[in-house]
PDB file of N, CA and C in Angstrom:
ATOM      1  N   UNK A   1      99.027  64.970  74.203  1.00  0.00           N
ATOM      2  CA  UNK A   1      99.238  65.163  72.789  1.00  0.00           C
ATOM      3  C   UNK A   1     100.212  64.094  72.300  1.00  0.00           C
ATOM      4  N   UNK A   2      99.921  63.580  70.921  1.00  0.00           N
ATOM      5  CA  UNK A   2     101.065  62.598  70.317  1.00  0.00           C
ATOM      6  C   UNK A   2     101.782  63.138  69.662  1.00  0.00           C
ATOM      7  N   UNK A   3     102.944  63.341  69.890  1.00  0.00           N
ATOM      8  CA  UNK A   3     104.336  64.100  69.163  1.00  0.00           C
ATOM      9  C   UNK A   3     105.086  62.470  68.199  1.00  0.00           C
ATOM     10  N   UNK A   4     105.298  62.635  66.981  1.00  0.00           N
ATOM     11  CA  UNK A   4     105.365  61.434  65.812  1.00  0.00           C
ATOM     12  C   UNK A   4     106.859  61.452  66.949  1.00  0.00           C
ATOM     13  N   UNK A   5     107.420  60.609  66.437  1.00  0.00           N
ATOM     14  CA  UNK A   5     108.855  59.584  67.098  1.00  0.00           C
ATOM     15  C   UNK A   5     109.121  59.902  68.652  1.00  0.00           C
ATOM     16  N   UNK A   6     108.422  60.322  69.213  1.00  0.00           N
ATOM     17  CA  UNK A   6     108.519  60.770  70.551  1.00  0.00           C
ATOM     18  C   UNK A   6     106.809  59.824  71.261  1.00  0.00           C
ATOM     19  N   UNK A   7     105.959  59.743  70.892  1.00  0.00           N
ATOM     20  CA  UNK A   7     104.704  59.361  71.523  1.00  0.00           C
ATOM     21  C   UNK A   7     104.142  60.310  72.135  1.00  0.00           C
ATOM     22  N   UNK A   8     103.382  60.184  73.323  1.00  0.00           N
ATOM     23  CA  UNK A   8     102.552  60.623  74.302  1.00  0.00           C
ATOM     24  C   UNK A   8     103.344  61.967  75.456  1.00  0.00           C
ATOM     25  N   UNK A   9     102.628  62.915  75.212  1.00  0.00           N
ATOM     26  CA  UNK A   9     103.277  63.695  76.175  1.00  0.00           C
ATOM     27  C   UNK A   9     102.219  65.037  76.613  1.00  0.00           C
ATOM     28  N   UNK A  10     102.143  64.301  77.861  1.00  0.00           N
ATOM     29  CA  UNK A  10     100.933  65.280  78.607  1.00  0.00           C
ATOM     30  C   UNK A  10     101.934  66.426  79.143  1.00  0.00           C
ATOM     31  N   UNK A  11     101.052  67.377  78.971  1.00  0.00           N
ATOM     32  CA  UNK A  11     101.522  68.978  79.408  1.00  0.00           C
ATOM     33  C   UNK A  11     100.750  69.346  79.891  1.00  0.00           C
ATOM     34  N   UNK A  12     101.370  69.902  81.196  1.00  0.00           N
ATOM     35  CA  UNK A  12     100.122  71.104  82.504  1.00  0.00           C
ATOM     36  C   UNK A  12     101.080  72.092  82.681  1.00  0.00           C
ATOM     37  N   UNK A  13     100.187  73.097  83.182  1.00  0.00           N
ATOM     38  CA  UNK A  13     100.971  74.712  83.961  1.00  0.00           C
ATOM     39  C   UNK A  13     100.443  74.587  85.110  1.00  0.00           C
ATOM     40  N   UNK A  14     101.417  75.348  86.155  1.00  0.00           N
ATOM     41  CA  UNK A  14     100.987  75.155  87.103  1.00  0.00           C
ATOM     42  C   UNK A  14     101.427  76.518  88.011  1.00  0.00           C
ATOM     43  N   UNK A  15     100.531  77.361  88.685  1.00  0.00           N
ATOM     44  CA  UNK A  15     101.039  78.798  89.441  1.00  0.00           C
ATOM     45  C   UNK A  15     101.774  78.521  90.511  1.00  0.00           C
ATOM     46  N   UNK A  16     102.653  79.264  90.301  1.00  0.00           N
ATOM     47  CA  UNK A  16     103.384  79.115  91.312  1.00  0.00           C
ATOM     48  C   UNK A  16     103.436  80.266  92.563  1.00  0.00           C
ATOM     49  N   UNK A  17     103.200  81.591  91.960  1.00  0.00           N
ATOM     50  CA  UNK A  17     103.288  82.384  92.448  1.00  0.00           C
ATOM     51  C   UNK A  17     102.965  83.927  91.957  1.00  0.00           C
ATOM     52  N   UNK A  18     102.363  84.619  92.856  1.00  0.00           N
ATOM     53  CA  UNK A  18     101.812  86.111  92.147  1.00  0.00           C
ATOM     54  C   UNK A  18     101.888  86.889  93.244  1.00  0.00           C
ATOM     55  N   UNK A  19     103.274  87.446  92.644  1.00  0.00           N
ATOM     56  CA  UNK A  19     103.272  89.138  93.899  1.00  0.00           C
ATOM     57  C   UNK A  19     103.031  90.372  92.537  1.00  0.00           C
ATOM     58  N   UNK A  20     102.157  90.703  92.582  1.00  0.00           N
ATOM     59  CA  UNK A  20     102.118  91.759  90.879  1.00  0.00           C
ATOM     60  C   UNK A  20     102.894  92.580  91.629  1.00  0.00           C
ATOM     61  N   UNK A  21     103.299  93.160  90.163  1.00  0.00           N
ATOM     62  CA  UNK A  21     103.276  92.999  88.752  1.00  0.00           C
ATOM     63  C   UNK A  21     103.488  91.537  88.577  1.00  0.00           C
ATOM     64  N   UNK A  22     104.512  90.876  89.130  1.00  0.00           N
ATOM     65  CA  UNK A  22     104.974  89.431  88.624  1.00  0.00           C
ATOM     66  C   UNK A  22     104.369  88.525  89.187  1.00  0.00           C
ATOM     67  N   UNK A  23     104.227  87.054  88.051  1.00  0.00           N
ATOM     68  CA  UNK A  23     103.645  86.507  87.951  1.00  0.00           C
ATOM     69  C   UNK A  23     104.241  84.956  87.549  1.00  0.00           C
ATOM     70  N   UNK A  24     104.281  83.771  88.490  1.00  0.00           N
ATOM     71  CA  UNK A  24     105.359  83.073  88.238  1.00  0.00           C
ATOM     72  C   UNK A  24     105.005  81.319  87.785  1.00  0.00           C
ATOM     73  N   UNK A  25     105.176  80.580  87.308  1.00  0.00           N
ATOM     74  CA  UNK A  25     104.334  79.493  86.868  1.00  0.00           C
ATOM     75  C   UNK A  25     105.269  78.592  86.393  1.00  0.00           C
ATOM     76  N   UNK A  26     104.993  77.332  86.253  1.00  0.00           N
ATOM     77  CA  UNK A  26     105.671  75.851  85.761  1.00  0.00           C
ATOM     78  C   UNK A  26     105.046  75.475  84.633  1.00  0.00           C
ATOM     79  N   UNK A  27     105.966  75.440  83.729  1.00  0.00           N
ATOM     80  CA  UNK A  27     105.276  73.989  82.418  1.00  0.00           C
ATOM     81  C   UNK A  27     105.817  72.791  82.672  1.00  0.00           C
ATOM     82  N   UNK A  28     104.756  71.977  82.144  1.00  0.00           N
ATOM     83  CA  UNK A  28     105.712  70.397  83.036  1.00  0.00           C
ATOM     84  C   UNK A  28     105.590  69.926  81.603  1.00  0.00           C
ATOM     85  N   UNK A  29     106.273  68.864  81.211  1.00  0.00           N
ATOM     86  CA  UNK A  29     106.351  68.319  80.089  1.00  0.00           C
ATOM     87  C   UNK A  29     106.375  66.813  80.696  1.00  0.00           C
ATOM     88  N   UNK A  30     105.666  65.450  80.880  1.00  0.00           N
ATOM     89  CA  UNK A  30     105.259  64.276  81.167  1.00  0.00           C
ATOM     90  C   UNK A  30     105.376  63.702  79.830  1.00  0.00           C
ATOM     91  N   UNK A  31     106.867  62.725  79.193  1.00  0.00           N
ATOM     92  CA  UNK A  31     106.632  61.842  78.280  1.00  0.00           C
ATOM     93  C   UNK A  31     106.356  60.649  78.575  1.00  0.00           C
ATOM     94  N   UNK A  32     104.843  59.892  78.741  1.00  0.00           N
ATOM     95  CA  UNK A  32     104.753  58.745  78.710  1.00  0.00           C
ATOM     96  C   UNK A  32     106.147  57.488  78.189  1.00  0.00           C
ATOM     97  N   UNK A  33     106.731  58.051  77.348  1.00  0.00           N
ATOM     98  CA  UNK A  33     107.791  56.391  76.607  1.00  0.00           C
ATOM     99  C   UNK A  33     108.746  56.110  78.040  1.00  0.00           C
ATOM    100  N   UNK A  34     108.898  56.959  78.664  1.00  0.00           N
ATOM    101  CA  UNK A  34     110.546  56.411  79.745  1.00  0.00           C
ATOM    102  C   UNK A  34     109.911  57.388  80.627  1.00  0.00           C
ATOM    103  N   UNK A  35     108.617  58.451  81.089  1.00  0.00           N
ATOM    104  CA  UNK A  35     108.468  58.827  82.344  1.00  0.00           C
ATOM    105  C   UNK A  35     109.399  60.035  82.902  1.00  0.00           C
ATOM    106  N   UNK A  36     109.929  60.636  81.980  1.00  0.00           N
ATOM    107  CA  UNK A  36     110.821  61.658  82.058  1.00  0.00           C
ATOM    108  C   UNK A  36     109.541  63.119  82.486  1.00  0.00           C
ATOM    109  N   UNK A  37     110.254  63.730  83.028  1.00  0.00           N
ATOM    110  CA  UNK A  37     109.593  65.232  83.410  1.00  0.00           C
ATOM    111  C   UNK A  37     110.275  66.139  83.515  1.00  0.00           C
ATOM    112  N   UNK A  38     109.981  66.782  82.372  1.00  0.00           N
ATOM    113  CA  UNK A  38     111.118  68.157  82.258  1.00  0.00           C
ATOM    114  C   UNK A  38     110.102  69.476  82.507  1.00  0.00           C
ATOM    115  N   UNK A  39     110.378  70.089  83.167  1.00  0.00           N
ATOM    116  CA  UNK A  39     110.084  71.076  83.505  1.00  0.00           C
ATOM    117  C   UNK A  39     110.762  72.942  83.106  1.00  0.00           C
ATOM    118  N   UNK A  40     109.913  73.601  82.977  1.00  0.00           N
ATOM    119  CA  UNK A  40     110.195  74.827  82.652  1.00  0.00           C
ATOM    120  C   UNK A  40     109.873  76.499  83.806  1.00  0.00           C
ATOM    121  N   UNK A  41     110.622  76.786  84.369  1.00  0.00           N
ATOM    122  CA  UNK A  41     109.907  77.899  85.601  1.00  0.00           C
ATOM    123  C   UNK A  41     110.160  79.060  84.586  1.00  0.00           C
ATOM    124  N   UNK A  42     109.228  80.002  84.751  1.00  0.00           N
ATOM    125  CA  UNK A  42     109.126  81.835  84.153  1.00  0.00           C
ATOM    126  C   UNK A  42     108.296  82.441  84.653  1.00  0.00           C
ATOM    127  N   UNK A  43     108.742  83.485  84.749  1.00  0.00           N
ATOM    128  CA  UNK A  43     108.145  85.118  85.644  1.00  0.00           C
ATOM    129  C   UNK A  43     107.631  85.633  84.447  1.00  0.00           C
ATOM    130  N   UNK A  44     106.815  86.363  84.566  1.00  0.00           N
ATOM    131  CA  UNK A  44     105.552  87.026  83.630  1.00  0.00           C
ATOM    132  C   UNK A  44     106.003  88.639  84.405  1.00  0.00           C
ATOM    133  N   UNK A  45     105.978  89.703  84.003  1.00  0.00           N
ATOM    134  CA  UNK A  45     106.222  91.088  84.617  1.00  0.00           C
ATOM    135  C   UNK A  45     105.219  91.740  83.948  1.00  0.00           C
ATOM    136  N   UNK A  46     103.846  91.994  84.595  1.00  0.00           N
ATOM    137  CA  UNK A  46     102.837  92.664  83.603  1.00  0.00           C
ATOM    138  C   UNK A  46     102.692  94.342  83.999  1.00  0.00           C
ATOM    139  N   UNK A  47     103.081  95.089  82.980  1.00  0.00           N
ATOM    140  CA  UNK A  47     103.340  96.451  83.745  1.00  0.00           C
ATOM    141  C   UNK A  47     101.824  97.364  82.857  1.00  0.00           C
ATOM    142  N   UNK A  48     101.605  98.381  83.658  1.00  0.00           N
ATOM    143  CA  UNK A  48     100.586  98.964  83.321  1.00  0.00           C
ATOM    144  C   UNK A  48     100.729  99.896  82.258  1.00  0.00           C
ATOM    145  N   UNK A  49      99.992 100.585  81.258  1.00  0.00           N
ATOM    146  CA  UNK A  49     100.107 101.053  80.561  1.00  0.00           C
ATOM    147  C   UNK A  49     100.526 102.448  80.022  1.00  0.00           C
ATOM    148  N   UNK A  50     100.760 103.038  81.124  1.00  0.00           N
ATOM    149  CA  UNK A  50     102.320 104.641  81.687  1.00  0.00           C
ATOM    150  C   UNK A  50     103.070 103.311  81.659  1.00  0.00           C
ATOM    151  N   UNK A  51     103.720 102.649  82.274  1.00  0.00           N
ATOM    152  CA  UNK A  51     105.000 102.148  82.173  1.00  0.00           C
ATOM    153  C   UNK A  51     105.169 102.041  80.780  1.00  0.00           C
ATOM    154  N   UNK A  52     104.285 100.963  79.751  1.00  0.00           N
ATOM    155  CA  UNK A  52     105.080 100.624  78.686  1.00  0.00           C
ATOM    156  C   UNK A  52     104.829 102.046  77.812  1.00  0.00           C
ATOM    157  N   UNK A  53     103.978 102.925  78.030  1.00  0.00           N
ATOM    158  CA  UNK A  53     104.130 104.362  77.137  1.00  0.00           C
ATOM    159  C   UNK A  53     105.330 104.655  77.410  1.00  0.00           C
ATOM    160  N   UNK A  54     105.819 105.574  78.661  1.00  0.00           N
ATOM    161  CA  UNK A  54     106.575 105.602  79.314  1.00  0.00           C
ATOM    162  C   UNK A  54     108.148 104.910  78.761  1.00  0.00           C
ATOM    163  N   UNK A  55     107.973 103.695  78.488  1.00  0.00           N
ATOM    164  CA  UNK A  55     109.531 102.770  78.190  1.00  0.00           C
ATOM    165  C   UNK A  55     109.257 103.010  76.149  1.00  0.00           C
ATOM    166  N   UNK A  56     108.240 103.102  75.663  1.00  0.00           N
ATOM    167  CA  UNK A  56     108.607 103.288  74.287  1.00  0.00           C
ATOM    168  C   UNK A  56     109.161 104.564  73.983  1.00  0.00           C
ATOM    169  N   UNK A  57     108.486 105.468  74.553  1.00  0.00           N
ATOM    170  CA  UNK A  57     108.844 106.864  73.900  1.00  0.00           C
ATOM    171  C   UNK A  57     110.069 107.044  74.519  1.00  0.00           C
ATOM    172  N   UNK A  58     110.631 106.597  75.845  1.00  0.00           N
ATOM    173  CA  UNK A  58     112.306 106.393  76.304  1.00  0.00           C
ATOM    174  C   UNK A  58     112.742 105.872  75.192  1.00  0.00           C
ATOM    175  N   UNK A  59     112.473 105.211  74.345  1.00  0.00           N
ATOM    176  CA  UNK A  59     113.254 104.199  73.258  1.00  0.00           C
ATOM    177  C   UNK A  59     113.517 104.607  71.814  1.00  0.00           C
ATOM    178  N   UNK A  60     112.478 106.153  71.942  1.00  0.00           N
ATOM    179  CA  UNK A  60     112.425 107.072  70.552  1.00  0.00           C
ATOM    180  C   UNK A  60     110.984 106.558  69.730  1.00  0.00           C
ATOM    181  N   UNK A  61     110.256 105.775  70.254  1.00  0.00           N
ATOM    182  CA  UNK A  61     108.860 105.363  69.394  1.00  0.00           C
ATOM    183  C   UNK A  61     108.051 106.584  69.346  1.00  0.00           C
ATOM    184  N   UNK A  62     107.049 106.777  68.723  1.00  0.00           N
ATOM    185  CA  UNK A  62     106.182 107.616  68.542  1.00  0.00           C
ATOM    186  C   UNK A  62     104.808 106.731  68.857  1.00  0.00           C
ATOM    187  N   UNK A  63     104.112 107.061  70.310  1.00  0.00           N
ATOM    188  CA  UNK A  63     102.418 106.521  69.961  1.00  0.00           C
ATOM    189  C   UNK A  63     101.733 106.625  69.233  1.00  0.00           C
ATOM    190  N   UNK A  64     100.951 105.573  68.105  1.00  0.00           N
ATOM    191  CA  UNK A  64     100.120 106.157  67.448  1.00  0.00           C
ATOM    192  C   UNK A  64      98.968 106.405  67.687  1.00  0.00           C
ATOM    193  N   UNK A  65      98.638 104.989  68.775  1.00  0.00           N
ATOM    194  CA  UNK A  65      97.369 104.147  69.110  1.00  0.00           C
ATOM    195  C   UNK A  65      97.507 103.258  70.321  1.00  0.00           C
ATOM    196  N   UNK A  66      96.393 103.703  71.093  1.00  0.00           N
ATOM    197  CA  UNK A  66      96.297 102.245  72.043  1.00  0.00           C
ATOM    198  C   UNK A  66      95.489 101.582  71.642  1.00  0.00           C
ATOM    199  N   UNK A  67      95.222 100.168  72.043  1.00  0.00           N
ATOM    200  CA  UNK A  67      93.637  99.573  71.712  1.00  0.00           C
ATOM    201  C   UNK A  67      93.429  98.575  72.591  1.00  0.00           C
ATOM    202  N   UNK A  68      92.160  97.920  72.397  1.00  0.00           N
ATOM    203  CA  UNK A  68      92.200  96.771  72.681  1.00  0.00           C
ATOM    204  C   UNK A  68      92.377  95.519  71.951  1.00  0.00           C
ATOM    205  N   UNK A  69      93.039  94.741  72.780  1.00  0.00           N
ATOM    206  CA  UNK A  69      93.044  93.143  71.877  1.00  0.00           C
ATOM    207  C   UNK A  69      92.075  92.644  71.446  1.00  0.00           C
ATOM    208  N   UNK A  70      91.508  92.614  70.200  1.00  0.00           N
ATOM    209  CA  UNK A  70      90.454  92.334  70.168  1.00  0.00           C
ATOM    210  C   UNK A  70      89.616  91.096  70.240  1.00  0.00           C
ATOM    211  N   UNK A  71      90.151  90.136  70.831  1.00  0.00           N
ATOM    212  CA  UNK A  71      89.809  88.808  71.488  1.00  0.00           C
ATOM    213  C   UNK A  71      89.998  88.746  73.030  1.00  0.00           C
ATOM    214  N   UNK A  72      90.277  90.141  73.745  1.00  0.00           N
ATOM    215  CA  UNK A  72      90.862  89.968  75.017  1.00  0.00           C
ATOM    216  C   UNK A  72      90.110  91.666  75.327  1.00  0.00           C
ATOM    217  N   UNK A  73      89.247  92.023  75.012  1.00  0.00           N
ATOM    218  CA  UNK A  73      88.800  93.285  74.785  1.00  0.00           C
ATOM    219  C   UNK A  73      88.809  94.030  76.516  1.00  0.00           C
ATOM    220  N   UNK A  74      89.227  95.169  77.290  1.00  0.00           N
ATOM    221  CA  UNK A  74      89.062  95.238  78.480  1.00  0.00           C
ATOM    222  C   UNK A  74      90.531  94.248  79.265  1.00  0.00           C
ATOM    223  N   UNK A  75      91.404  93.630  78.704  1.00  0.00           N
ATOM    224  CA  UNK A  75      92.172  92.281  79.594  1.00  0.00           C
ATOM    225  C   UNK A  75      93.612  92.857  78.572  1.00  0.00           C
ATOM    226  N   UNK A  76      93.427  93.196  77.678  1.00  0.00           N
ATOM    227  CA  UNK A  76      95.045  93.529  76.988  1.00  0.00           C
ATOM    228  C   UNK A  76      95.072  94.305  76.039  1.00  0.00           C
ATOM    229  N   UNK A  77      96.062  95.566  76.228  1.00  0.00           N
ATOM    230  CA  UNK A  77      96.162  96.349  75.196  1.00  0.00           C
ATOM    231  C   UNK A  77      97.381  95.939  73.887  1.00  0.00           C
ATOM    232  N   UNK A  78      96.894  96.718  72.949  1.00  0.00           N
ATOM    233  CA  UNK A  78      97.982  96.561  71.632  1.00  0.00           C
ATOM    234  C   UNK A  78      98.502  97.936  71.681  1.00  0.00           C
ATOM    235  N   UNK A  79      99.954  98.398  71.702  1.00  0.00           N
ATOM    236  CA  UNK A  79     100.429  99.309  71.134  1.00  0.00           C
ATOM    237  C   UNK A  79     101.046  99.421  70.017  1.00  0.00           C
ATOM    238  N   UNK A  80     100.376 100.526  69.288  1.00  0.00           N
ATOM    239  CA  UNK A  80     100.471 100.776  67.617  1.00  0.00           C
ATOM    240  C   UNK A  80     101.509 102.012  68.025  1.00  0.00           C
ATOM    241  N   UNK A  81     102.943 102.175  67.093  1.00  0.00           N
ATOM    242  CA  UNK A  81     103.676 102.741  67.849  1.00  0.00           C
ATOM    243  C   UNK A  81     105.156 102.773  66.383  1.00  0.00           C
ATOM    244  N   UNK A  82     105.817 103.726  66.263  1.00  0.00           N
ATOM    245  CA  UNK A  82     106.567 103.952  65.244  1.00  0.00           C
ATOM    246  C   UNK A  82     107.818 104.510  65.593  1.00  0.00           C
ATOM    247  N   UNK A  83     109.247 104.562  64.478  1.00  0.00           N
ATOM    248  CA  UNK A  83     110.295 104.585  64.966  1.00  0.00           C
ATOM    249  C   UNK A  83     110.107 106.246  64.720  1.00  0.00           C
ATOM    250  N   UNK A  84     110.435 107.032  65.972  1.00  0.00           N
ATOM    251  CA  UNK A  84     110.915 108.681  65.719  1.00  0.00           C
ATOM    252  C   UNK A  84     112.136 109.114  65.309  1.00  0.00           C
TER     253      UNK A  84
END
């Protein structure tokens, strides 16, 4: 991608690691002008859906709704969810 006063800067991810729930990966940031590589590491914690019920209504939410994402239909839920 060309970023204006910066130039050229290729970006990849890269896995690093998966013990689930967690889930662990690299962003690399490659600026072509001087060859610099900055890098970014983060853990992903994907918990099932009793856990995050489970941690809202601990928090005083009220469920309204589960669903699906609807571009991710079956792969990720939305919780619709209100202050009690």
């Amino acid at each position: 991608m060309h970023i204006q006063e910066v130039g050229e800067v290729e970006t990849w991810t890269d896995l690093t690691e998966v013990a689930l729930p967690l889930v662990s990966f690299q962003a690399n940031f490659l600026f072509h002008a001087d060859g610099a590589l900055l890098t970014s590491n983060s853990t992903l914690r994907f918990r099932d859906r009793a856990e995050v019920l489970a941690s809202l209504t601990a928090s005083g939410f009220v469920i309204d709704a589960v669903r699906d994402a609807p571009d991710r239909t079956g792969l990720e839920m939305v919780f619709v969810a209100t202050a009690g």
